[in-house]
N, C-alpha and C. Protein backbone atom coordinates (compact mmCIF):
# COMPACT_ATOMS: atom_id res chain seq x y z
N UNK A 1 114.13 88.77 150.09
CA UNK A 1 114.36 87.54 150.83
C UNK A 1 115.81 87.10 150.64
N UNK A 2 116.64 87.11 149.29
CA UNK A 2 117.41 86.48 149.12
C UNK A 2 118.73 87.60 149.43
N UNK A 3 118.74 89.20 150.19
CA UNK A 3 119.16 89.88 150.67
C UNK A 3 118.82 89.63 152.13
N UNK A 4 118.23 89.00 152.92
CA UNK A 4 118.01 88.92 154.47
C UNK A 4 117.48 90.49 154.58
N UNK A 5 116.64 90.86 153.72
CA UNK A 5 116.32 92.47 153.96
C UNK A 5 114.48 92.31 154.77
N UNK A 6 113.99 91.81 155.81
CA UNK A 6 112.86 90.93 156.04
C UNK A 6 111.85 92.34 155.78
N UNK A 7 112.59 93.28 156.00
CA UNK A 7 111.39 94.41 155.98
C UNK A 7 110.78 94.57 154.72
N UNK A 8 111.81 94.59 153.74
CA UNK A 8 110.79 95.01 152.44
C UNK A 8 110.54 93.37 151.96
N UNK A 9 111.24 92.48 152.14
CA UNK A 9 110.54 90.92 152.26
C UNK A 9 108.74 91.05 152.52
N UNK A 10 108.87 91.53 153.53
CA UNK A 10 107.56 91.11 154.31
C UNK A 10 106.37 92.42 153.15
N UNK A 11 107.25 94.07 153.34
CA UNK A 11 106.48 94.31 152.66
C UNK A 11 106.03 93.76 150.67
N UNK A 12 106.90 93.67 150.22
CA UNK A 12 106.78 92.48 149.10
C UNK A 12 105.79 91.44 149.18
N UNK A 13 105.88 90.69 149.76
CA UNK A 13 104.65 89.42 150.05
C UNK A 13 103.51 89.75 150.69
N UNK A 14 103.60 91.00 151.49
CA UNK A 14 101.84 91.43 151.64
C UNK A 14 101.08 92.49 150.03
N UNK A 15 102.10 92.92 149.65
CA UNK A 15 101.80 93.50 148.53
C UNK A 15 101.30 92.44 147.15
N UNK A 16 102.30 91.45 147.62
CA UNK A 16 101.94 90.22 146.34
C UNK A 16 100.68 89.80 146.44
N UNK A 17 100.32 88.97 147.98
CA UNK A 17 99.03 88.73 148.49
C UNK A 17 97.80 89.54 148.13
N UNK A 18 97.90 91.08 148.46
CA UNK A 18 96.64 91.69 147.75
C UNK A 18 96.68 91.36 146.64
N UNK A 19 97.50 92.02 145.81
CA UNK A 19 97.54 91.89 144.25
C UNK A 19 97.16 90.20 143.93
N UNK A 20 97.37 89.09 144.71
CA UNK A 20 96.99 88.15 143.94
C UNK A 20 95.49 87.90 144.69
N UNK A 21 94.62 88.60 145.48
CA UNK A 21 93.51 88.31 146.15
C UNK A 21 92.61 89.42 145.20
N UNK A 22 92.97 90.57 144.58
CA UNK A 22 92.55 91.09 143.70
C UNK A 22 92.54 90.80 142.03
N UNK A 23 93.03 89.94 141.71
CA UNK A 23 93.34 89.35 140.54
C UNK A 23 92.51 87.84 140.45
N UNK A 24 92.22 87.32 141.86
CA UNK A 24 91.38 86.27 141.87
C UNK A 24 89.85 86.86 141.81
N UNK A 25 89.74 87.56 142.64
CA UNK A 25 88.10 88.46 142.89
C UNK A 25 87.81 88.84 141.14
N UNK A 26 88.57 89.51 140.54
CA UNK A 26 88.36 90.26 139.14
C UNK A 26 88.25 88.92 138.37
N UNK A 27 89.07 87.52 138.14
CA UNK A 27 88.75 86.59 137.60
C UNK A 27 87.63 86.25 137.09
N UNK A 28 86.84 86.05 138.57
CA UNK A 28 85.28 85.22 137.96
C UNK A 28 84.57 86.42 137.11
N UNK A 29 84.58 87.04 136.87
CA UNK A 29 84.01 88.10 135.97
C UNK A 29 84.65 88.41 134.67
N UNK A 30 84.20 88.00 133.38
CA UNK A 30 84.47 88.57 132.11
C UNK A 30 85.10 90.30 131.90
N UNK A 31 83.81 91.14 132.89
CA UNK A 31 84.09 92.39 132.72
C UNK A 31 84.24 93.12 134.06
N UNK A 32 85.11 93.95 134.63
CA UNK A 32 85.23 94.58 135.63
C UNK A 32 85.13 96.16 135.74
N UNK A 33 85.04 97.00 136.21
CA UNK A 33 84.98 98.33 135.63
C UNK A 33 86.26 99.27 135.81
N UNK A 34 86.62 99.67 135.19
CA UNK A 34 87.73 100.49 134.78
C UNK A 34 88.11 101.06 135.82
N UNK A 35 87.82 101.72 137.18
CA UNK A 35 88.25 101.41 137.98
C UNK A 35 88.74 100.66 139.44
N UNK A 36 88.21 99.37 138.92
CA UNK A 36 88.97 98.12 139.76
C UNK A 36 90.08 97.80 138.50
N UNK A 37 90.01 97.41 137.43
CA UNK A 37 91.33 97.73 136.48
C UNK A 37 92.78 98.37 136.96
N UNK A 38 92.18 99.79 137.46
CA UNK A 38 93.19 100.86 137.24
C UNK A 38 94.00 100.22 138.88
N UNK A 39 92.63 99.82 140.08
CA UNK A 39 93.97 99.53 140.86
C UNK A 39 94.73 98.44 140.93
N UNK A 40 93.53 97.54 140.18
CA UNK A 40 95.04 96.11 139.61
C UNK A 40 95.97 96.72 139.68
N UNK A 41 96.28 97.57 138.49
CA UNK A 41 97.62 98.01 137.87
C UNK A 41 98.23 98.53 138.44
N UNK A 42 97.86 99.08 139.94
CA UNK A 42 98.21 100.19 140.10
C UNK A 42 99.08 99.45 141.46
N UNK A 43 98.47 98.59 142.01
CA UNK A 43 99.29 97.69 142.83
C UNK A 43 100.17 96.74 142.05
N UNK A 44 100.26 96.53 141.04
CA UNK A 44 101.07 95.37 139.98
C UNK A 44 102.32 96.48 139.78
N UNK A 45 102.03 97.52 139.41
CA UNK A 45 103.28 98.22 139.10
C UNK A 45 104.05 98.40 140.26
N UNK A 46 103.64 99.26 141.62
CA UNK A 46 104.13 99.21 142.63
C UNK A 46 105.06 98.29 143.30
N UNK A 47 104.31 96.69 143.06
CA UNK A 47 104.92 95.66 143.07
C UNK A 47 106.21 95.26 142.46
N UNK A 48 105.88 95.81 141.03
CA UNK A 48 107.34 95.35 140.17
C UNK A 48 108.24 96.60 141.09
N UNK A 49 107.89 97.58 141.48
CA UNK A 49 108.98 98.87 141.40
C UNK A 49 109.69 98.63 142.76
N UNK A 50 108.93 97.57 143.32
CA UNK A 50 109.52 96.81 144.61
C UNK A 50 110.75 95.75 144.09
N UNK A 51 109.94 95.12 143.10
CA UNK A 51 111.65 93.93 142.98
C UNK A 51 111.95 94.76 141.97
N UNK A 52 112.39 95.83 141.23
CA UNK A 52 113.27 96.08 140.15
C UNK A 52 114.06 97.43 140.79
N UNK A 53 113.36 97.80 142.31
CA UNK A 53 113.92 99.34 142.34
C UNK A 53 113.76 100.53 141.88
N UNK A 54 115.04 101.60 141.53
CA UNK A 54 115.26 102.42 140.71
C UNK A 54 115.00 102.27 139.15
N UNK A 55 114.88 100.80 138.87
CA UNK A 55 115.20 101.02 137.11
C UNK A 55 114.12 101.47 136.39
N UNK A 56 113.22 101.51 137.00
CA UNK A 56 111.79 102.02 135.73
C UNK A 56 110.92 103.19 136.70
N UNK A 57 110.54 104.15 136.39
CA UNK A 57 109.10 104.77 136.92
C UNK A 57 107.95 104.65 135.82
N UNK A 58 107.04 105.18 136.15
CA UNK A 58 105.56 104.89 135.18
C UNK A 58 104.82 106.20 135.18
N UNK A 59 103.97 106.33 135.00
CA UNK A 59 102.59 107.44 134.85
C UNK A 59 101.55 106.32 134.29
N UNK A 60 100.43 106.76 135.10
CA UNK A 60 98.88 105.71 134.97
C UNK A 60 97.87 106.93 134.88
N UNK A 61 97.73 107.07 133.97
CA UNK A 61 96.87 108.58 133.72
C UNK A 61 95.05 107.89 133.06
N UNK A 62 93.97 108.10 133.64
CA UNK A 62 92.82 108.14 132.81
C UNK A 62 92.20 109.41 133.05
N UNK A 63 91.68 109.45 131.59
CA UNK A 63 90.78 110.59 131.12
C UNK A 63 89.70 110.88 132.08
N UNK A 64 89.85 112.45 132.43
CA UNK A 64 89.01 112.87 133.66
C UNK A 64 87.37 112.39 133.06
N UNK A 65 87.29 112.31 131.33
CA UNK A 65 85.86 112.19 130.97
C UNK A 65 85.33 110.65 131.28
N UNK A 66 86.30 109.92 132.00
CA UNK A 66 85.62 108.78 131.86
C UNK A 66 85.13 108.32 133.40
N UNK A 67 83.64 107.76 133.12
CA UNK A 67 83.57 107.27 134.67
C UNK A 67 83.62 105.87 135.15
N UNK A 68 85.07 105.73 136.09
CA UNK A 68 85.78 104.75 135.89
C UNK A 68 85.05 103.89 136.64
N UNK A 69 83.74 104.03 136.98
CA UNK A 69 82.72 103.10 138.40
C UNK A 69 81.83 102.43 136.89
N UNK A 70 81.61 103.25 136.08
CA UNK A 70 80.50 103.00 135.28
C UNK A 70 81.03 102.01 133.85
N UNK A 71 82.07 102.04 133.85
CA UNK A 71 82.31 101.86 132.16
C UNK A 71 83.07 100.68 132.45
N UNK A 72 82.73 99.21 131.75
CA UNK A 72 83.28 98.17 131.87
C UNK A 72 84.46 97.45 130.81
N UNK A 73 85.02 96.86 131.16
CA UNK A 73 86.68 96.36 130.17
C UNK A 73 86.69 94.50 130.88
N UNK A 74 87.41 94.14 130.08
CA UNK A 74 87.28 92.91 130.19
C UNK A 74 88.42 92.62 131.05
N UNK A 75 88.60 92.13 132.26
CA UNK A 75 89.51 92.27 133.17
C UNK A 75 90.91 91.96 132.75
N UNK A 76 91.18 91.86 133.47
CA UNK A 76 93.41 91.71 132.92
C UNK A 76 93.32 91.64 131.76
N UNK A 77 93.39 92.62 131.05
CA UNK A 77 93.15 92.70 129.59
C UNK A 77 94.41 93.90 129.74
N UNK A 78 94.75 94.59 130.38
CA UNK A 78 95.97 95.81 129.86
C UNK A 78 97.23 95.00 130.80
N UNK A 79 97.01 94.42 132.05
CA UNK A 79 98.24 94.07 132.60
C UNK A 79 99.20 93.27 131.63
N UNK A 80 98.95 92.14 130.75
CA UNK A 80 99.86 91.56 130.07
C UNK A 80 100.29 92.56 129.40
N UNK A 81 100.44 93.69 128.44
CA UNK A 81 101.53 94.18 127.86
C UNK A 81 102.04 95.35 128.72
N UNK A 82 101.86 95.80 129.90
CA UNK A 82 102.74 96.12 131.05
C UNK A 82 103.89 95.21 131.17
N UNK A 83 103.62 94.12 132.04
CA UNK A 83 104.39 93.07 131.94
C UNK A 83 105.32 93.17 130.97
N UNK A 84 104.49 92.69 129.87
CA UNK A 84 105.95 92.91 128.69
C UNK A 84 106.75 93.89 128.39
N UNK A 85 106.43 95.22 128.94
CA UNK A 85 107.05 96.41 128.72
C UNK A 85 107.81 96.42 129.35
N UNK A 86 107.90 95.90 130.90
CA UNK A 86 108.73 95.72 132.11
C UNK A 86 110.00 94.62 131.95
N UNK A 87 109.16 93.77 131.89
CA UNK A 87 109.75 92.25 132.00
C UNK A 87 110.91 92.22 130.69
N UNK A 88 110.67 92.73 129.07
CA UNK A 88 111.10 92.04 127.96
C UNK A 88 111.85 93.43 127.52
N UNK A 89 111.25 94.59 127.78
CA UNK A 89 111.32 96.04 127.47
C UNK A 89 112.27 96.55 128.11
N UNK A 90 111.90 96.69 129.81
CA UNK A 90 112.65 97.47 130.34
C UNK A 90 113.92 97.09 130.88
N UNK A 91 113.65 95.56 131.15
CA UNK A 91 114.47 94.80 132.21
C UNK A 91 116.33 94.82 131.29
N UNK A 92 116.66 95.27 130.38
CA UNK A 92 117.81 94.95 129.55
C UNK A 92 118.25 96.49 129.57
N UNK A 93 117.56 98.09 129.91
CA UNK A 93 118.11 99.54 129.73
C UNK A 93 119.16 99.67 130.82
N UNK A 94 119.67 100.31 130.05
CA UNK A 94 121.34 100.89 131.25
C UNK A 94 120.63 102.28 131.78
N UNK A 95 119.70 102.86 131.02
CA UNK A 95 119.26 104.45 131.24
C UNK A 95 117.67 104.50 132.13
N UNK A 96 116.92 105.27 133.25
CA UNK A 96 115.75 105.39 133.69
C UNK A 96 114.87 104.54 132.73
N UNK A 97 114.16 103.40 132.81
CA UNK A 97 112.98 102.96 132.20
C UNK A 97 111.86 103.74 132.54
N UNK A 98 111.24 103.82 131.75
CA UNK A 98 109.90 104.76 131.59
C UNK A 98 108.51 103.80 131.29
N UNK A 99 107.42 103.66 131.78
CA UNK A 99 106.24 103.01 131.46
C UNK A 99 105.42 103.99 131.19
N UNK A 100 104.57 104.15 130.37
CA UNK A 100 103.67 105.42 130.34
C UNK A 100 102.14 104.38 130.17
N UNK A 101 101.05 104.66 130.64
CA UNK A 101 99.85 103.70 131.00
C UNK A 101 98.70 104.93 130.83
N UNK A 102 97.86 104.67 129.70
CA UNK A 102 96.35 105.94 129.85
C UNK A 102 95.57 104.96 129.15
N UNK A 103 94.41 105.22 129.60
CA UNK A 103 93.15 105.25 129.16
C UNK A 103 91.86 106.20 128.58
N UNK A 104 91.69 106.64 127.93
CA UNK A 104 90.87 108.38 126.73
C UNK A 104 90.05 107.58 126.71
N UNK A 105 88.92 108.20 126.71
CA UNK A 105 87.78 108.25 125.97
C UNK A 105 87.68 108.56 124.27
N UNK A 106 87.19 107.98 123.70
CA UNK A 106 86.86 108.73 122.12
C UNK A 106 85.66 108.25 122.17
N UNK A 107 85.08 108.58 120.95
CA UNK A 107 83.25 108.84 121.05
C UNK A 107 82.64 107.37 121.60
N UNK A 108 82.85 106.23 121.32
CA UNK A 108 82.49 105.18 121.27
C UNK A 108 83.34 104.24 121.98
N UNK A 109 84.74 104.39 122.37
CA UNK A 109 85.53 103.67 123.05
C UNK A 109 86.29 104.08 123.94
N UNK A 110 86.97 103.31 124.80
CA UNK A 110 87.91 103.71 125.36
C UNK A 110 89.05 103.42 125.10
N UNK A 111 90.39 103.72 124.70
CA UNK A 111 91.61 103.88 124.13
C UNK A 111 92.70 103.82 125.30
N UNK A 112 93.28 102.44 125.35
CA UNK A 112 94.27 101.69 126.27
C UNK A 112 95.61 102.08 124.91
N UNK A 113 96.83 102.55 126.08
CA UNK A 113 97.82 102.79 125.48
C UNK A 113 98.88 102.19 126.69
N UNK A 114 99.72 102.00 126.37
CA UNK A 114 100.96 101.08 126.78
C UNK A 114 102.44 101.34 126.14
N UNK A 115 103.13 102.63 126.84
CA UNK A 115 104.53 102.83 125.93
C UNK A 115 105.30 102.26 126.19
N UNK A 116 106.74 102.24 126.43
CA UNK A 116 107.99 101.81 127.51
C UNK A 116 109.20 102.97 126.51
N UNK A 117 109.91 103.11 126.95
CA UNK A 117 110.95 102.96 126.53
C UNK A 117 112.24 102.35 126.48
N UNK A 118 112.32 101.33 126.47
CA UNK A 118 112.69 100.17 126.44
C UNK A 118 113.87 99.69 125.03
N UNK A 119 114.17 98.46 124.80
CA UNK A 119 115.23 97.92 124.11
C UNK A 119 114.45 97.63 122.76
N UNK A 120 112.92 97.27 122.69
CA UNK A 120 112.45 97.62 121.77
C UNK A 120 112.19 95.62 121.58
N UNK A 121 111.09 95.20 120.57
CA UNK A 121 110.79 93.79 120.70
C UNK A 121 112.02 93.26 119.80
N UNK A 122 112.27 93.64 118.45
CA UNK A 122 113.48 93.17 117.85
C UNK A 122 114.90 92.76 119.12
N UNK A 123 115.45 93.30 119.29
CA UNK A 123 116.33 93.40 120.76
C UNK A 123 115.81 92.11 121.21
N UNK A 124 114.59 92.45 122.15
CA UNK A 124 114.06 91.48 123.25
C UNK A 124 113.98 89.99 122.39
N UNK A 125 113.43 89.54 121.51
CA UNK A 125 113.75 88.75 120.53
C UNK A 125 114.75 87.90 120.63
N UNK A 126 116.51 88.87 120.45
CA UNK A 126 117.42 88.42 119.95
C UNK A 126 117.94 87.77 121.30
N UNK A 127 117.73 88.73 122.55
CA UNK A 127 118.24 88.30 123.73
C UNK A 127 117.22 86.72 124.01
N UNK A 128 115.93 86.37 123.82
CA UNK A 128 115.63 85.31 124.15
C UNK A 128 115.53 84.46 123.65
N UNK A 129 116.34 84.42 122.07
CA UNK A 129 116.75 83.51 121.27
C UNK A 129 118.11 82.74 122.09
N UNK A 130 119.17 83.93 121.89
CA UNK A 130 120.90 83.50 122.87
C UNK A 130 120.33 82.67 124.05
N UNK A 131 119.16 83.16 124.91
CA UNK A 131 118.50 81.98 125.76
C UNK A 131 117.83 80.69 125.90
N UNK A 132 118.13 80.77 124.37
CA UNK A 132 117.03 79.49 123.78
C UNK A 132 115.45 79.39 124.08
N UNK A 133 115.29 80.50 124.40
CA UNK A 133 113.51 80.74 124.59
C UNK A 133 113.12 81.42 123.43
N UNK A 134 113.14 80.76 122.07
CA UNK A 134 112.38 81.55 121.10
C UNK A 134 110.67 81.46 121.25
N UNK A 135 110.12 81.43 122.04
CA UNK A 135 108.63 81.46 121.83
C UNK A 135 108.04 82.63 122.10
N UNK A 136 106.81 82.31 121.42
CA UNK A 136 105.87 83.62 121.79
C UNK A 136 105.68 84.03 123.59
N UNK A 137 105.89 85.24 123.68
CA UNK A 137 105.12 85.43 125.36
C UNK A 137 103.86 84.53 125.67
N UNK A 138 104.17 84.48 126.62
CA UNK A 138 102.87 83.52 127.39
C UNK A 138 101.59 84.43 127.13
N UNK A 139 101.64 86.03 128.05
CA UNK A 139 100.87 86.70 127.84
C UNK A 139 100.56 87.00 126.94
N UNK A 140 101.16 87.55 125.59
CA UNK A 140 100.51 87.61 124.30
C UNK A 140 99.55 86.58 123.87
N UNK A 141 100.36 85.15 123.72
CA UNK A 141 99.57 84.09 123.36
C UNK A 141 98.04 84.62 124.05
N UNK A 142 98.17 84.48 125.35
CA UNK A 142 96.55 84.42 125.97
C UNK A 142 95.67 85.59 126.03
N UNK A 143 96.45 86.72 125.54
CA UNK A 143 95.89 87.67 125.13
C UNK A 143 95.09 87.82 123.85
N UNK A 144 95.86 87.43 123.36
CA UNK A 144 95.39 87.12 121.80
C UNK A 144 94.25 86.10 121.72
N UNK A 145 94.28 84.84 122.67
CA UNK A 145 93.06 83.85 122.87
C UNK A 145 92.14 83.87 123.20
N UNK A 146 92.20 85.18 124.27
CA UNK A 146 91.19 85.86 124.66
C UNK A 146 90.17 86.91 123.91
N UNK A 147 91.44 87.61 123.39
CA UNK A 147 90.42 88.36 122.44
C UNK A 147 89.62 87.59 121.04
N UNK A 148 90.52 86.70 120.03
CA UNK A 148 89.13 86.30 119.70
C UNK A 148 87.92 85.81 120.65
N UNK A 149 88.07 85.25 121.77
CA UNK A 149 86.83 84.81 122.31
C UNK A 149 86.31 86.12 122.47
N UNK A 150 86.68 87.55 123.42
CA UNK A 150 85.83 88.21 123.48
C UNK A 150 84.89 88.82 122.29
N UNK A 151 85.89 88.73 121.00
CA UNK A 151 84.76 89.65 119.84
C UNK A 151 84.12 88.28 119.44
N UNK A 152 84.14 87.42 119.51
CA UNK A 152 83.21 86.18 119.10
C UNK A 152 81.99 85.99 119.73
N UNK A 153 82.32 85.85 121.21
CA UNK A 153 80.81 86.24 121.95
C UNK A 153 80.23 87.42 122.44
N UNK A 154 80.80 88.46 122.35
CA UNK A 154 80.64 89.62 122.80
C UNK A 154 79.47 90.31 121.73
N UNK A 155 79.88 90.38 120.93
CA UNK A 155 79.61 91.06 119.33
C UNK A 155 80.41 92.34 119.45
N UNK A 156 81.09 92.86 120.14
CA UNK A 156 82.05 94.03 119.86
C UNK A 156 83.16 93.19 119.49
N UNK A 157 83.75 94.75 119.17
CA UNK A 157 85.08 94.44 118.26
C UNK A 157 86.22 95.20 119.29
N UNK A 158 86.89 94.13 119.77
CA UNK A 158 88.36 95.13 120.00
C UNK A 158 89.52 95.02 119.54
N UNK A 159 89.79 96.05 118.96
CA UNK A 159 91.34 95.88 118.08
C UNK A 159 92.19 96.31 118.80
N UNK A 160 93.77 95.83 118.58
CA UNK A 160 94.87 96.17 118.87
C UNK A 160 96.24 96.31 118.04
N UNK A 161 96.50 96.94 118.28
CA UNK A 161 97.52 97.23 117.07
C UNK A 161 99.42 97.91 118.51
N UNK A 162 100.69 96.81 117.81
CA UNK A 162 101.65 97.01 118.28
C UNK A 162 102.57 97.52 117.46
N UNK A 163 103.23 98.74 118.07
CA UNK A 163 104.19 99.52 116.81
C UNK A 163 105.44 99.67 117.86
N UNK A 164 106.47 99.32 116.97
CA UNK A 164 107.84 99.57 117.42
C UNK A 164 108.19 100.82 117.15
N UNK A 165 108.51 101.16 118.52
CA UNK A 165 109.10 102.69 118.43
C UNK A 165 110.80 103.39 117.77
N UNK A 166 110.40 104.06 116.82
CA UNK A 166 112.27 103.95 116.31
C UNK A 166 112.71 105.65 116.35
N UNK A 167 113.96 106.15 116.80
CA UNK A 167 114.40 107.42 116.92
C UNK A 167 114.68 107.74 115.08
N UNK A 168 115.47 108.57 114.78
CA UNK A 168 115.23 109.12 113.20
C UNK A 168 116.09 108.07 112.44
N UNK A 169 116.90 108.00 113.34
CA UNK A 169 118.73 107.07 112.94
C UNK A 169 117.84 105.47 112.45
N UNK A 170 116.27 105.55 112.90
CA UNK A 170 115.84 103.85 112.92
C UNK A 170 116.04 102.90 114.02
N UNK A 171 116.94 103.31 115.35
CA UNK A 171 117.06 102.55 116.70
C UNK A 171 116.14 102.40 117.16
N UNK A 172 115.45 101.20 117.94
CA UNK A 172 114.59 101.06 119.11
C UNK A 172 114.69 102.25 119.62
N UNK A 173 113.47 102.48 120.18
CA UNK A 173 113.59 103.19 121.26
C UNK A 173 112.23 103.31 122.39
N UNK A 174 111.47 101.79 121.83
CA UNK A 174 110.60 101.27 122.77
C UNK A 174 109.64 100.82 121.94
N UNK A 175 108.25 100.46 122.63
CA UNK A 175 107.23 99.96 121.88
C UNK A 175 106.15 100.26 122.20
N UNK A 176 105.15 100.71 121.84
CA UNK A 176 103.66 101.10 121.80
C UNK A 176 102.34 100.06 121.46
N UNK A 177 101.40 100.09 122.58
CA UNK A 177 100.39 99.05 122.41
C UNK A 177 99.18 100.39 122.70
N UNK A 178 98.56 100.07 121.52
CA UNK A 178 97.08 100.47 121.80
C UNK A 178 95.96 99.62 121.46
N UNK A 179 95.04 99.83 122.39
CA UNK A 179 93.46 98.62 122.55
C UNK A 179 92.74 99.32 122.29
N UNK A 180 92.12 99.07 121.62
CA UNK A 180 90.42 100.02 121.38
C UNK A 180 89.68 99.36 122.09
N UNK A 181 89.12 99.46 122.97
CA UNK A 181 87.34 99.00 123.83
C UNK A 181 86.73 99.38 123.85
N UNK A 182 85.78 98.49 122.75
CA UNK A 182 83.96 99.48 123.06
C UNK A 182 83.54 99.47 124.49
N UNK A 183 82.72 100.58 124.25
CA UNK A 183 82.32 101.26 125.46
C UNK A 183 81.17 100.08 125.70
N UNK A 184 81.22 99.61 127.29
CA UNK A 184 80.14 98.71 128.19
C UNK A 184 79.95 99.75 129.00
């Protein structure tokens, strides 16, 4: 819009529109099945690769063993640390940003992973301090609010665990999110 470019304008805002008519539908539901998930994401990324361009590609890979009609996840539960991989991660690289996005099976769960290669959260940190935005992500916060509620009423347990990625020298060199979800 703010290029007078109306074509990818227009395509942009019909792309936004699904993505936000699919994000309302998945709402009223706690749990959605892994694949209405996958095309959230799958239009959310598209979307960003519309306003950011060239700077990032991705891979969205799930495990051929899983059946993505049958097996349920608690909805927008992986898009917030996309987001952050994009938004806090990628948005500061001079070099190709990379998103890497899977979902595995293991005996009892399904295993959400989330790489970037990116500036790394230390970095992202320092830059939104100089901005005077020291707070927590929005999305984390409600991620995190969410999940105690889900293992509180649920009776499953889903853990998550975030590791900063470092080359040998000790540099960033991105960040890693993995979710464990019991299997619904």
């Amino acid at each position: 819009v703010l290029k007078n470019d109306s074509a990818h304008a227009v395509k942009y805002l019909n792309s936004f529109a699904r993505l936000i008519r699919m994000i309302l539908e998945s709402s009223r539901y706690d749990y959605i099945s892994l694949d209405k998930e996958v095309n959230i994401l799958r239009y959310y990324l598209e979307l960003q690769q519309l306003r950011f361009g060239d700077k990032f590609s991705y891979s969205l890979d799930v495990d051929e063993n899983i059946e993505t009609e049958m097996i349920l996840i608690p909805a927008m539960l992986a898009q917030p640390f996309i987001e952050n991989a994009i938004e806090h991660g990628l948005q500061h690289v001079e070099t190709d940003g990379l998103v890497k996005i899977s979902f595995v099976k293991a005996t009892d769960s399904i295993i959400f992973k989330v790489s970037d290669n990116g500036i790394g959260r230390e970095k992202s940190k320092l830059i939104n301090k100089q901005k005077l935005d020291d707070r927590e992500s929005l999305s984390t916060t409600l991620f995190k609010e969410r999940l105690l509620t889900l293992n509180r009423y649920s009776g499953q347990k889903i853990t998550y665990n975030i590791i900063d990625l470092k080359d040998d020298a000790g540099n960033a060199k991105g960040t890693l999110v993995i979710i464990n979800l019991p299997i619904i």
